[in-house]
N, C-alpha and C. Protein backbone atom coordinates (compact mmCIF):
# COMPACT_ATOMS: atom_id res chain seq x y z
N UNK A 1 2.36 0.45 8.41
CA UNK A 1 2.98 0.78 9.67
C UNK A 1 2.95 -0.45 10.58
N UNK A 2 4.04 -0.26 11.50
CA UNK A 2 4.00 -1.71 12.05
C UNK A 2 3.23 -1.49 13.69
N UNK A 3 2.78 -2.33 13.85
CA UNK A 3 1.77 -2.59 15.19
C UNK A 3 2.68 -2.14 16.25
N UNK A 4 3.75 -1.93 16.77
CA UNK A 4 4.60 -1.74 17.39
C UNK A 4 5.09 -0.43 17.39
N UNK A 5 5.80 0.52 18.44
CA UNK A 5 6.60 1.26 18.61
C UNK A 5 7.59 1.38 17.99
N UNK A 6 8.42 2.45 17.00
CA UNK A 6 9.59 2.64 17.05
C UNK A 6 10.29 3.51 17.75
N UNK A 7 11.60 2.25 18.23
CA UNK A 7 11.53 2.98 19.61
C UNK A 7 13.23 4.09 19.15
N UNK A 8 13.79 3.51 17.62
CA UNK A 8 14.68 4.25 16.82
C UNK A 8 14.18 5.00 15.48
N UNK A 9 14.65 6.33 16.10
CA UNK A 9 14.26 7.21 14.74
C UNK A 9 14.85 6.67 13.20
N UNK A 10 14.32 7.59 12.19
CA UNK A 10 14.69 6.87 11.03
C UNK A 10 16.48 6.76 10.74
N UNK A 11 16.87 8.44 11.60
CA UNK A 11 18.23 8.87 11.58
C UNK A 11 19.40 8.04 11.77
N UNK A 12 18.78 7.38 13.07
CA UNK A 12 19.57 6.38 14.19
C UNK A 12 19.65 4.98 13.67
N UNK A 13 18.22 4.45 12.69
CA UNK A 13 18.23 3.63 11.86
C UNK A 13 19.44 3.06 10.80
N UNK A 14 20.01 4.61 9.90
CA UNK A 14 20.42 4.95 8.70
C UNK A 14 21.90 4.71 9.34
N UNK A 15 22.28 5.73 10.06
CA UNK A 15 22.91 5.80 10.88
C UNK A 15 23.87 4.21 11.20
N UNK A 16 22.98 3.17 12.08
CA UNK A 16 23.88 2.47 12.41
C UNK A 16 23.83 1.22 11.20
N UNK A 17 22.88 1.37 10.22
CA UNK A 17 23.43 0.38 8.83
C UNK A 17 24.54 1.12 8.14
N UNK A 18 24.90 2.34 8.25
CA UNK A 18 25.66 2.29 7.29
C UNK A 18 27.39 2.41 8.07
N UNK A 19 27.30 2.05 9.87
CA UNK A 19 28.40 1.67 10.37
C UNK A 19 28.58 0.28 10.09
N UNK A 20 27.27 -0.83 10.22
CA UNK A 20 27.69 -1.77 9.67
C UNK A 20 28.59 -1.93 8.76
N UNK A 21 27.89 -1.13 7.44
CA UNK A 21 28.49 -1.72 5.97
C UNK A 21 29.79 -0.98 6.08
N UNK A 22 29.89 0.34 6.79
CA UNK A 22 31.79 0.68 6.51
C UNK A 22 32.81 -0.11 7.43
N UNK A 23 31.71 -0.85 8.67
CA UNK A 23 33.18 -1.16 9.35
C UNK A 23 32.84 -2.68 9.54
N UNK A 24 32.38 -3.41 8.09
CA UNK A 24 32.64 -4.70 7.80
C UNK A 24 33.98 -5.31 7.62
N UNK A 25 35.07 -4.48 7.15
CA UNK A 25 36.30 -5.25 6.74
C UNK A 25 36.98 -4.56 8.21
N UNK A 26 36.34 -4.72 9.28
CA UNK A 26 37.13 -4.22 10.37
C UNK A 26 37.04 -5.55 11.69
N UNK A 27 35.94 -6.04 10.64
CA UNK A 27 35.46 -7.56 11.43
C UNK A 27 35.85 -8.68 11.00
N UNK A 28 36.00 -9.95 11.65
CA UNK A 28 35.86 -11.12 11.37
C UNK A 28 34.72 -11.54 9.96
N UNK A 29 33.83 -11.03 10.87
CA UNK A 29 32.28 -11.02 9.57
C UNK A 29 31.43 -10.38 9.37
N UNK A 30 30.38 -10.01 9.03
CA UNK A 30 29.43 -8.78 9.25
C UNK A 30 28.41 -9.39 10.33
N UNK A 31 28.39 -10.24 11.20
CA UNK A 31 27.52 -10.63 11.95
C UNK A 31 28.31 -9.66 13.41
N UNK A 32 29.64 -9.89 13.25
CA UNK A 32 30.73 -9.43 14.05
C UNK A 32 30.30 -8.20 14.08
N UNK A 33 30.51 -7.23 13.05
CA UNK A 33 30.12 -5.98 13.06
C UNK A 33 28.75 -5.70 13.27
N UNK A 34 27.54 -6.63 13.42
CA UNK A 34 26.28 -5.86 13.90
C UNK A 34 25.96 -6.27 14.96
N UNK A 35 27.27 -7.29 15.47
CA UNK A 35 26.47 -7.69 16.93
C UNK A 35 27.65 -6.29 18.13
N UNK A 36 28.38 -6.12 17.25
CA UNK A 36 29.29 -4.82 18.18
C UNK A 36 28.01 -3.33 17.81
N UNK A 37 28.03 -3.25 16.39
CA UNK A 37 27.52 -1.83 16.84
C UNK A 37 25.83 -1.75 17.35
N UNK A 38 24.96 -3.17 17.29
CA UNK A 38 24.05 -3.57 18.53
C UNK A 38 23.90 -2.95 19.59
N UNK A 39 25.31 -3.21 20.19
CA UNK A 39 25.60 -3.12 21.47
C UNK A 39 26.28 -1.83 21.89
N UNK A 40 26.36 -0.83 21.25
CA UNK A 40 26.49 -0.08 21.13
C UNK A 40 25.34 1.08 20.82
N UNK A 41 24.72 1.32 19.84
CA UNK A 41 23.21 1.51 20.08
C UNK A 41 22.08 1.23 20.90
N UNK A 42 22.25 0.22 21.44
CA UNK A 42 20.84 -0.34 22.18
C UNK A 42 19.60 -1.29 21.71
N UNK A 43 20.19 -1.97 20.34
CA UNK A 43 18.79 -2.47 19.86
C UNK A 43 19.58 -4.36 19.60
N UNK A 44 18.63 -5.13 19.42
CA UNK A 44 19.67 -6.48 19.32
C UNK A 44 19.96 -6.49 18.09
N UNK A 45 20.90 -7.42 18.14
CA UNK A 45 21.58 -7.80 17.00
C UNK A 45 20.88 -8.08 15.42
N UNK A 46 19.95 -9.06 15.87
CA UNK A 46 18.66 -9.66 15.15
C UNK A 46 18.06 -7.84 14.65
N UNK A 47 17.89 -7.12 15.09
CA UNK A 47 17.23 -6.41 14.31
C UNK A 47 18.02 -5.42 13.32
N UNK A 48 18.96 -4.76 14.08
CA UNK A 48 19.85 -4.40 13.51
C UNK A 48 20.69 -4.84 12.01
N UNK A 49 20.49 -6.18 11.79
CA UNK A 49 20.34 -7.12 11.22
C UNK A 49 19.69 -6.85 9.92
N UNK A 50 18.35 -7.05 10.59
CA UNK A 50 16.97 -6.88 9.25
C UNK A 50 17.03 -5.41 8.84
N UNK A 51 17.66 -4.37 9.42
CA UNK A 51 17.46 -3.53 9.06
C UNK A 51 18.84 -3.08 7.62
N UNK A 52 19.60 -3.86 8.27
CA UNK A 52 20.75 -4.09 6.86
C UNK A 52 20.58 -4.39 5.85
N UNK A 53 19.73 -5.73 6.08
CA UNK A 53 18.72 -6.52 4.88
C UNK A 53 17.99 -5.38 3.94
N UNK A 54 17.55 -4.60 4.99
CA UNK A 54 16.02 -4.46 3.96
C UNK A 54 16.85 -3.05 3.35
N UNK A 55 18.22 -2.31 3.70
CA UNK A 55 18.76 -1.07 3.41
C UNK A 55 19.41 -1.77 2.09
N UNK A 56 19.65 -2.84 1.90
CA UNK A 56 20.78 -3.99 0.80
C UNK A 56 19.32 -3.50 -0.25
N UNK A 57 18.39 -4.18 0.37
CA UNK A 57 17.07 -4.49 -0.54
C UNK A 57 16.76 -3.65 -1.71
N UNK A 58 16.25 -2.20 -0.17
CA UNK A 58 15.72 -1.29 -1.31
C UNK A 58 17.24 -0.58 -1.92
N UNK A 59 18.31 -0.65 -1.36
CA UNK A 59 19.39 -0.12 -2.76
C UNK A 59 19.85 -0.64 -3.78
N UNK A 60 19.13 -2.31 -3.77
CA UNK A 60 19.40 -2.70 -4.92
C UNK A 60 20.78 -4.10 -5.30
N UNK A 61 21.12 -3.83 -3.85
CA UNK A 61 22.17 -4.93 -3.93
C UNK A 61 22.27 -6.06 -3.42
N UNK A 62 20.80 -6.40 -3.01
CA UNK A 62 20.44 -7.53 -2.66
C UNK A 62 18.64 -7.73 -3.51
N UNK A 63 18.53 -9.04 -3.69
CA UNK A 63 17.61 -9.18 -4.37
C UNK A 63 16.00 -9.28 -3.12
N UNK A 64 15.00 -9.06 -3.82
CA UNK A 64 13.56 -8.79 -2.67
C UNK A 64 12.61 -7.65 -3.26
N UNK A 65 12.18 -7.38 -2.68
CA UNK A 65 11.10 -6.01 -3.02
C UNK A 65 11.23 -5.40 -2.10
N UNK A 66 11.65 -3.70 -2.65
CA UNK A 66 11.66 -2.58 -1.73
C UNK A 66 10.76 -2.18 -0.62
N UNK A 67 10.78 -1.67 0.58
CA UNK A 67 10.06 -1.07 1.13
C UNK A 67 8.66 -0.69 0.78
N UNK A 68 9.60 0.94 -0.43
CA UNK A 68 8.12 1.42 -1.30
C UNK A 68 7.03 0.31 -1.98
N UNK A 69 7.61 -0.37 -2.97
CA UNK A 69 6.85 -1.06 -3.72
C UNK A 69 6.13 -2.24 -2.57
N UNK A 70 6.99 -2.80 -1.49
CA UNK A 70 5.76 -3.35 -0.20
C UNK A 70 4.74 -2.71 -0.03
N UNK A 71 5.24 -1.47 0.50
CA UNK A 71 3.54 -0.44 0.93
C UNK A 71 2.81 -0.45 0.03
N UNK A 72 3.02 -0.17 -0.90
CA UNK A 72 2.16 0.41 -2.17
C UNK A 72 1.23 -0.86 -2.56
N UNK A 73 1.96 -1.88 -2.31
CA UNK A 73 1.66 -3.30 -2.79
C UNK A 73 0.38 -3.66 -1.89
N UNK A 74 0.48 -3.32 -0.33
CA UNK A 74 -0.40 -3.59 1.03
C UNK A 74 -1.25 -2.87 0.50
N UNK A 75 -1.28 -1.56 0.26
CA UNK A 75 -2.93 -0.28 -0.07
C UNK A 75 -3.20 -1.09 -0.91
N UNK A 76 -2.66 -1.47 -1.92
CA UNK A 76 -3.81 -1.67 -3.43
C UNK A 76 -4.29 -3.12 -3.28
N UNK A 77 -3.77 -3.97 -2.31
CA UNK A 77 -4.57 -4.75 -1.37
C UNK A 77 -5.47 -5.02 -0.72
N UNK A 78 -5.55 -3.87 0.49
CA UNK A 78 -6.32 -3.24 1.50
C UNK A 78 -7.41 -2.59 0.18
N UNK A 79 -6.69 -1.56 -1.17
CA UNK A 79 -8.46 -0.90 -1.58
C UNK A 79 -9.14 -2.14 -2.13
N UNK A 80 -8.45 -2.86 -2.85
CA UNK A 80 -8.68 -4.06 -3.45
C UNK A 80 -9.84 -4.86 -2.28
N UNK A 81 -9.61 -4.99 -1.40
CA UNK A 81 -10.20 -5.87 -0.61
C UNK A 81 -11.79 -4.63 -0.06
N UNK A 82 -11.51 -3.82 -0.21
CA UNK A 82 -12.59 -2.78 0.26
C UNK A 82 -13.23 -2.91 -0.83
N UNK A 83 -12.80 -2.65 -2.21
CA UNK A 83 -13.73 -3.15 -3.02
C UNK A 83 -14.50 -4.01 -3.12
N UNK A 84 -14.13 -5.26 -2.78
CA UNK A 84 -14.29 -6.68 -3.25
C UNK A 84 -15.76 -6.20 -2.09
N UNK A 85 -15.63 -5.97 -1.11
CA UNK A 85 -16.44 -5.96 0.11
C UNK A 85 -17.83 -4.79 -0.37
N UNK A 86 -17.44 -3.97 -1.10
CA UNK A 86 -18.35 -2.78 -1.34
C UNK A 86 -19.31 -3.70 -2.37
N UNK A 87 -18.72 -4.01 -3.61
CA UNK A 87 -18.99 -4.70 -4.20
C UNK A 87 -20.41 -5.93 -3.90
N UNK A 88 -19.76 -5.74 -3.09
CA UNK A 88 -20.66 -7.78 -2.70
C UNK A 88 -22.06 -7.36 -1.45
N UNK A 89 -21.82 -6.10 -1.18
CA UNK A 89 -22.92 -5.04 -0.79
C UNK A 89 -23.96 -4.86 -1.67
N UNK A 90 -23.52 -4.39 -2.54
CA UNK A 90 -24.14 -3.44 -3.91
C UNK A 90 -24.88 -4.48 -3.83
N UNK A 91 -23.80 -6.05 -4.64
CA UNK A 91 -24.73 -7.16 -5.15
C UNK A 91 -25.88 -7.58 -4.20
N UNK A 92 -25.80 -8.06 -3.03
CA UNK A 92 -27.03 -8.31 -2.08
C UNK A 92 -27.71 -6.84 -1.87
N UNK A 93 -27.84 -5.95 -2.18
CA UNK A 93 -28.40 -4.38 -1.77
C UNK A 93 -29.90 -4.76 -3.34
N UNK A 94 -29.04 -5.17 -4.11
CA UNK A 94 -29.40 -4.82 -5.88
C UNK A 94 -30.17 -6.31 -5.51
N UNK A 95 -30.26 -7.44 -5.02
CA UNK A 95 -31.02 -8.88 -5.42
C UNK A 95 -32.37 -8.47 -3.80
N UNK A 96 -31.73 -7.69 -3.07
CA UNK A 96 -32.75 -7.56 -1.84
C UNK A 96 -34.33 -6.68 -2.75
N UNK A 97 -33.50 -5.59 -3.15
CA UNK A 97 -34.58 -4.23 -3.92
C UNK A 97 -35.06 -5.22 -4.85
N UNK A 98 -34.52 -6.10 -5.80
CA UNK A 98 -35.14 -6.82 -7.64
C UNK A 98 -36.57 -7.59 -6.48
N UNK A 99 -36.04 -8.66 -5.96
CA UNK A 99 -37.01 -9.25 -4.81
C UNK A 99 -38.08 -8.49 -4.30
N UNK A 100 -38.06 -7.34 -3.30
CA UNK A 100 -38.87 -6.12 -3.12
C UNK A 100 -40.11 -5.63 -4.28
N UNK A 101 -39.10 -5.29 -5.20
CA UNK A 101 -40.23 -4.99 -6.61
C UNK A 101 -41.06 -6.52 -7.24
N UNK A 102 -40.40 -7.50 -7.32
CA UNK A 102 -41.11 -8.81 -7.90
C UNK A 102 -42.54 -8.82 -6.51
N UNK A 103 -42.29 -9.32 -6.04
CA UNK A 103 -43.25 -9.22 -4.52
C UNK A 103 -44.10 -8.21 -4.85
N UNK A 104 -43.69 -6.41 -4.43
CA UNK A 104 -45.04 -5.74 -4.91
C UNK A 104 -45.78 -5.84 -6.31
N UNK A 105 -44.99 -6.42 -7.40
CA UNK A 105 -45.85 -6.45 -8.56
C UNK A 105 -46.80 -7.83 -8.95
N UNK A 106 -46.72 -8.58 -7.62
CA UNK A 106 -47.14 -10.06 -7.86
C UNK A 106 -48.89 -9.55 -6.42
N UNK A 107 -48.75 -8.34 -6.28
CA UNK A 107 -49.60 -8.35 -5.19
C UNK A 107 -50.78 -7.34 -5.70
């Protein structure tokens, strides 16, 4: 999830990429067409933009990694990294106690 507000539902999202992509041959260029329907929605151009990108992405007609397979990619990251951290617990938990027992059996 992103640190930020969305301040457009997913609807309104879907919605104005796929005015982009139908009313591309109605433009000069497709920059043409997302800086009109921008301005028309309320959001800038620039995002409106990335959001074309990443709709190209995950359908496949532009090359990148989907949405899904991003997220999925971040958790097994994030457990990955919780591991690594649990892990390296255990190990100093397990050399603190071996230490503990050497000490009482030397006394």
């Amino acid at each position: 999830m992103s640190k930020t507000t969305n301040k457009f539902s997913p609807e309104v999202r879907e919605r104005a990429v796929r005015l982009v992509l139908d009313s591309e041959g109605q433009h000069a260029s497709r920059w043409q067409a997302v800086m009109s329907i921008a301005a028309k929605i309320g959001c800038t151009p620039q995002t409106l933009n990335e959001w074309v990108r990443k709709a190209e992405v995950d359908s496949g007609r532009r090359a990148g990694i989907p949405i899904e397979m991003a997220e999925k990619m971040k958790a097994l990251e994030r457990e990955n990294r919780e591991l690594r951290q649990a892990n390296e617990i255990l190990r100093k938990a397990s050399a603190y106690f071996a230490m503990a027992e050497l000490d009482r059996r030397s006394k």
